[in-house]
PDB file of N, CA and C in Angstrom:
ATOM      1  N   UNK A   1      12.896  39.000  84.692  1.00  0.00           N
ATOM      2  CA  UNK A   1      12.083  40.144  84.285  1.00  0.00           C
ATOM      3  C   UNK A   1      12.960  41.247  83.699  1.00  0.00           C
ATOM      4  N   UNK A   2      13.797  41.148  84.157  1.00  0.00           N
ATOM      5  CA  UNK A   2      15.069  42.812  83.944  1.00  0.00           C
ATOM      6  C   UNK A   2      15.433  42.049  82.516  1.00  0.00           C
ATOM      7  N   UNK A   3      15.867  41.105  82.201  1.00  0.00           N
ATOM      8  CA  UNK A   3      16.165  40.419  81.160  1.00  0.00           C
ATOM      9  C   UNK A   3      15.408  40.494  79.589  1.00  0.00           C
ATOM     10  N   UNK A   4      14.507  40.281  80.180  1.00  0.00           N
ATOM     11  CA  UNK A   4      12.581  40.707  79.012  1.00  0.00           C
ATOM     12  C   UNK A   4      13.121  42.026  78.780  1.00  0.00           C
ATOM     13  N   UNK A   5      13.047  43.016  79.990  1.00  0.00           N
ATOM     14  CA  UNK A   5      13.220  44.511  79.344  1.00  0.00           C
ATOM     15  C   UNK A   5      13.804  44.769  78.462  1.00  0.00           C
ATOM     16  N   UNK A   6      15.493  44.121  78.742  1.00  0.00           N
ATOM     17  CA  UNK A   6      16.274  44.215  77.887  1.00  0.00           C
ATOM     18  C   UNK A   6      16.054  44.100  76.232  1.00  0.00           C
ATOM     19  N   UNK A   7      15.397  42.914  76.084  1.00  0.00           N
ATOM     20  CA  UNK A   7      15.549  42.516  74.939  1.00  0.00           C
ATOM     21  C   UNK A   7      14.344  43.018  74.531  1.00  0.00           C
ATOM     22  N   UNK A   8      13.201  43.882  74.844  1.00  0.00           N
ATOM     23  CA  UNK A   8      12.220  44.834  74.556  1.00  0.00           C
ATOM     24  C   UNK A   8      12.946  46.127  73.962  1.00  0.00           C
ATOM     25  N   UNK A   9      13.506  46.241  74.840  1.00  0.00           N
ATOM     26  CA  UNK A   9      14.599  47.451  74.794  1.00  0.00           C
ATOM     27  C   UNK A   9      15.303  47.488  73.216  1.00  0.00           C
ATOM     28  N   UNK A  10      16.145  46.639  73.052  1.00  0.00           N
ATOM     29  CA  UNK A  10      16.621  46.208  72.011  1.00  0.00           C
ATOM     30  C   UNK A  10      15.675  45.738  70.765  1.00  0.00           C
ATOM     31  N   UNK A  11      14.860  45.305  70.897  1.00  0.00           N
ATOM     32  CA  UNK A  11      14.034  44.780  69.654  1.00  0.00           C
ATOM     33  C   UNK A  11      13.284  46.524  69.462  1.00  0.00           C
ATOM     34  N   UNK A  12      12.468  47.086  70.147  1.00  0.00           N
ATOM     35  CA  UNK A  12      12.437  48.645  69.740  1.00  0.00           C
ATOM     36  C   UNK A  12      13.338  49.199  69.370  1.00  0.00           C
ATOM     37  N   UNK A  13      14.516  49.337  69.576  1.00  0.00           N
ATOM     38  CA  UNK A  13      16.020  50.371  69.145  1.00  0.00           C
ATOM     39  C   UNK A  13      15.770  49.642  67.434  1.00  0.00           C
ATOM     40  N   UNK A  14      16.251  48.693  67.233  1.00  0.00           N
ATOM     41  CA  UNK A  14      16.301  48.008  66.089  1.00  0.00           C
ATOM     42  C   UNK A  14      14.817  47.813  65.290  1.00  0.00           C
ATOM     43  N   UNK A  15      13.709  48.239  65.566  1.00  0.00           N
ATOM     44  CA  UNK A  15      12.439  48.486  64.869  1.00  0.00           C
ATOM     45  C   UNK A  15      12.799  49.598  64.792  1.00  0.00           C
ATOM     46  N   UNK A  16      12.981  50.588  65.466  1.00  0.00           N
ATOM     47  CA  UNK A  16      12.914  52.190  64.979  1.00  0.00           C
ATOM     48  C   UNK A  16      13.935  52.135  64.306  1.00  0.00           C
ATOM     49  N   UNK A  17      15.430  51.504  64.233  1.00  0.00           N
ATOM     50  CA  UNK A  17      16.493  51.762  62.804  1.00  0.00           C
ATOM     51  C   UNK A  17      15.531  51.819  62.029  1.00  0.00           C
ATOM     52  N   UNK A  18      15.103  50.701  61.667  1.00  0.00           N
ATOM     53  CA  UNK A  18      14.612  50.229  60.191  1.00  0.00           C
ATOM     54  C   UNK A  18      13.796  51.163  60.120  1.00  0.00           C
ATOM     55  N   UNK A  19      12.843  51.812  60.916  1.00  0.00           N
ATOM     56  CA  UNK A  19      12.338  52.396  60.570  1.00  0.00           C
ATOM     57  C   UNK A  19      12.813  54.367  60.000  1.00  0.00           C
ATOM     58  N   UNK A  20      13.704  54.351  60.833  1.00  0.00           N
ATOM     59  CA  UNK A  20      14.372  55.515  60.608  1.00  0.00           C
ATOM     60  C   UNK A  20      15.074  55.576  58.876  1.00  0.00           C
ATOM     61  N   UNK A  21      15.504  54.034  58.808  1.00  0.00           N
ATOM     62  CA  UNK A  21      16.414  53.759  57.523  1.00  0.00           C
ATOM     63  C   UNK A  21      15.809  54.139  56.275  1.00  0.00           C
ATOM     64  N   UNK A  22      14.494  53.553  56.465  1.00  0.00           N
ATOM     65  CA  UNK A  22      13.346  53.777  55.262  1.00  0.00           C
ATOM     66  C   UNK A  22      13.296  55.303  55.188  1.00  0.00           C
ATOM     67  N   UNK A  23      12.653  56.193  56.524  1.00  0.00           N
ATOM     68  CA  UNK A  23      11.907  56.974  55.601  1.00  0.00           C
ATOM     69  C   UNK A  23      12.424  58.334  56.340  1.00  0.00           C
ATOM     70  N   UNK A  24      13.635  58.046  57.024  1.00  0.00           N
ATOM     71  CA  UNK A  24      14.187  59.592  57.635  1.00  0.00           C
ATOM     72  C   UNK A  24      15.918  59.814  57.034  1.00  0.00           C
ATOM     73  N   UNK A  25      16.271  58.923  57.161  1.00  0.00           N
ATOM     74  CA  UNK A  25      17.758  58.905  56.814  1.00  0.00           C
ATOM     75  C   UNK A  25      18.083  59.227  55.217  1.00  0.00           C
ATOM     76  N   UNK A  26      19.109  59.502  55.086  1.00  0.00           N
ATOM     77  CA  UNK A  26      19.575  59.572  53.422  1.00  0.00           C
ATOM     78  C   UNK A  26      19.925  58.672  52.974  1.00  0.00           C
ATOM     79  N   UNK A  27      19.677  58.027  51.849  1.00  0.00           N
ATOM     80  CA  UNK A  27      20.195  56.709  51.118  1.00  0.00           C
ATOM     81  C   UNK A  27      21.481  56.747  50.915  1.00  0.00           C
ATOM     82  N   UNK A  28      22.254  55.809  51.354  1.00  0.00           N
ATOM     83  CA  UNK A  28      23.726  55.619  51.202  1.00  0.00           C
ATOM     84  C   UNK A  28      24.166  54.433  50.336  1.00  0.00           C
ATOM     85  N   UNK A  29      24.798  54.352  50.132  1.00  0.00           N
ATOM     86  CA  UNK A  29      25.534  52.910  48.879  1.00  0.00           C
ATOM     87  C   UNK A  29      25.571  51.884  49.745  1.00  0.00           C
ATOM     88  N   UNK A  30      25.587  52.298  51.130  1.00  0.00           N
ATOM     89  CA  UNK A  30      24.994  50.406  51.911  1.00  0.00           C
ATOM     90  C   UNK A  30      24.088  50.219  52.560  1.00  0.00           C
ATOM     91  N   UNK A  31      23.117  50.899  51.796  1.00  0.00           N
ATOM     92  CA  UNK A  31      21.682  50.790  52.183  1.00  0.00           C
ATOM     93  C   UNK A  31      20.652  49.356  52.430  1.00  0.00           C
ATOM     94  N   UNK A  32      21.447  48.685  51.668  1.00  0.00           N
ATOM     95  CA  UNK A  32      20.818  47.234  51.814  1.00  0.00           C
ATOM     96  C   UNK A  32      21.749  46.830  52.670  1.00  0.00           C
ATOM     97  N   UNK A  33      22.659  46.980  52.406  1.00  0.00           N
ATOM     98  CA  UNK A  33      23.567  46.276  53.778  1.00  0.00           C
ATOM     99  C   UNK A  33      23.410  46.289  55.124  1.00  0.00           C
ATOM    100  N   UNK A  34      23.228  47.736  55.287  1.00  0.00           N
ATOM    101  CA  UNK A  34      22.617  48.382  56.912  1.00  0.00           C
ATOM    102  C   UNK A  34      21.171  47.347  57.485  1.00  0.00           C
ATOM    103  N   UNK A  35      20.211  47.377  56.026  1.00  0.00           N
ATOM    104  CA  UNK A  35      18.505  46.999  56.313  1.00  0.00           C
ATOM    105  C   UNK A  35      18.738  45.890  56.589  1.00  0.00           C
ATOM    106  N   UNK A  36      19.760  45.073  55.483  1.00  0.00           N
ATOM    107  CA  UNK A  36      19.506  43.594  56.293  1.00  0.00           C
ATOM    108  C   UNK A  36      20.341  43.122  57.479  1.00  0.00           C
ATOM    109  N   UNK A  37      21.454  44.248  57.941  1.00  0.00           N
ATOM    110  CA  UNK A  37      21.740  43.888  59.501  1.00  0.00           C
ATOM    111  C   UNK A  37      20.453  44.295  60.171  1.00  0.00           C
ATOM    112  N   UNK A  38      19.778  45.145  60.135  1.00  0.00           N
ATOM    113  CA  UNK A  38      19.069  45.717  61.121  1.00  0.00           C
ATOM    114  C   UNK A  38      18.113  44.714  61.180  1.00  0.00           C
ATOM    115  N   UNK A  39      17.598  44.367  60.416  1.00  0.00           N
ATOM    116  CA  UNK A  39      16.482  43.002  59.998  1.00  0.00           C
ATOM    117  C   UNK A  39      16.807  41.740  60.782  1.00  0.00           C
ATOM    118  N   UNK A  40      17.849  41.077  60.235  1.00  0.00           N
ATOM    119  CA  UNK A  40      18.432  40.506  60.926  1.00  0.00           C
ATOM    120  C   UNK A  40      18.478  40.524  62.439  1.00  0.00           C
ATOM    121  N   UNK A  41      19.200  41.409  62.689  1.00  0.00           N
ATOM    122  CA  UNK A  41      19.451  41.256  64.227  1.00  0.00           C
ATOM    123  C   UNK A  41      17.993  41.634  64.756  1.00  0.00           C
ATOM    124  N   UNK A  42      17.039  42.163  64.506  1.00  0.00           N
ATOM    125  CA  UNK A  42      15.800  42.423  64.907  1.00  0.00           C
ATOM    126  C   UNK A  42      15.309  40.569  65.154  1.00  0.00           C
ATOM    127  N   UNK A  43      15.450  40.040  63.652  1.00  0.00           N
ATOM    128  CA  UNK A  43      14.547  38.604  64.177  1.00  0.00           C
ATOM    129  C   UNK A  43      15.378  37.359  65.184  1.00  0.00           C
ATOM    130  N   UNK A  44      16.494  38.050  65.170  1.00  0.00           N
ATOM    131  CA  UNK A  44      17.603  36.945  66.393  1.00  0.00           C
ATOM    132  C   UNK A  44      16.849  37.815  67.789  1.00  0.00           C
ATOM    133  N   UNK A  45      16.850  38.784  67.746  1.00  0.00           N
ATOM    134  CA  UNK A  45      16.476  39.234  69.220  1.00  0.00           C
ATOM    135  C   UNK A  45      14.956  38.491  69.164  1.00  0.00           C
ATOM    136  N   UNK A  46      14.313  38.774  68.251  1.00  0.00           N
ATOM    137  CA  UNK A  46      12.712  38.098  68.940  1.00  0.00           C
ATOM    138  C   UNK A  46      12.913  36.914  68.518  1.00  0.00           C
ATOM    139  N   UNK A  47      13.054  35.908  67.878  1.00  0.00           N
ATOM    140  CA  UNK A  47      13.420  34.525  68.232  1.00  0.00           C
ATOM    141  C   UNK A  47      13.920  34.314  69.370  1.00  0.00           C
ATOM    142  N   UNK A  48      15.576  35.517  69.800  1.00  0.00           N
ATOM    143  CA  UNK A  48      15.609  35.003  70.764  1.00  0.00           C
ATOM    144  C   UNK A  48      14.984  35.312  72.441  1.00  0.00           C
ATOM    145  N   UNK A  49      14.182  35.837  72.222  1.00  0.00           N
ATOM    146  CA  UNK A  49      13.352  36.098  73.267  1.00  0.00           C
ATOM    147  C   UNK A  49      11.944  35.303  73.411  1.00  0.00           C
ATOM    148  N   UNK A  50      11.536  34.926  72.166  1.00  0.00           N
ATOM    149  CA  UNK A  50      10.343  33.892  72.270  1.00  0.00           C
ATOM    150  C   UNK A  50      11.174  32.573  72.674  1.00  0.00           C
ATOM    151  N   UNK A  51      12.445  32.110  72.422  1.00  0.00           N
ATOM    152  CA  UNK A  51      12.798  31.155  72.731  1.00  0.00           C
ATOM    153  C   UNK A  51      13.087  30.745  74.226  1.00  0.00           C
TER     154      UNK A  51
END
């Protein structure tokens, strides 16, 4: 159960980047770079939590 949290925990932190990235932050020259780590590691955490 403490485990689930975790990775709740983490899959929100990494939904709100992206979300912060889009439409609060200032565009930087590794703007795609940042989105698709954040993306990324967003769908390894819920893969790896449905898994």
């Amino acid at each position: 159960l403490k485990l689930k949290a975790l990775y709740m925990y983490a899959a929100g932190f990494y939904a709100y980047s992206i979300f912060a990235l889009v439409f609060w932050e200032t565009r930087r020259s590794d703007f795609g770079v940042s989105m698709s780590h954040h993306v990324a590691t967003l769908i390894l955490i819920v893969l790896s939590y449905i898994w």
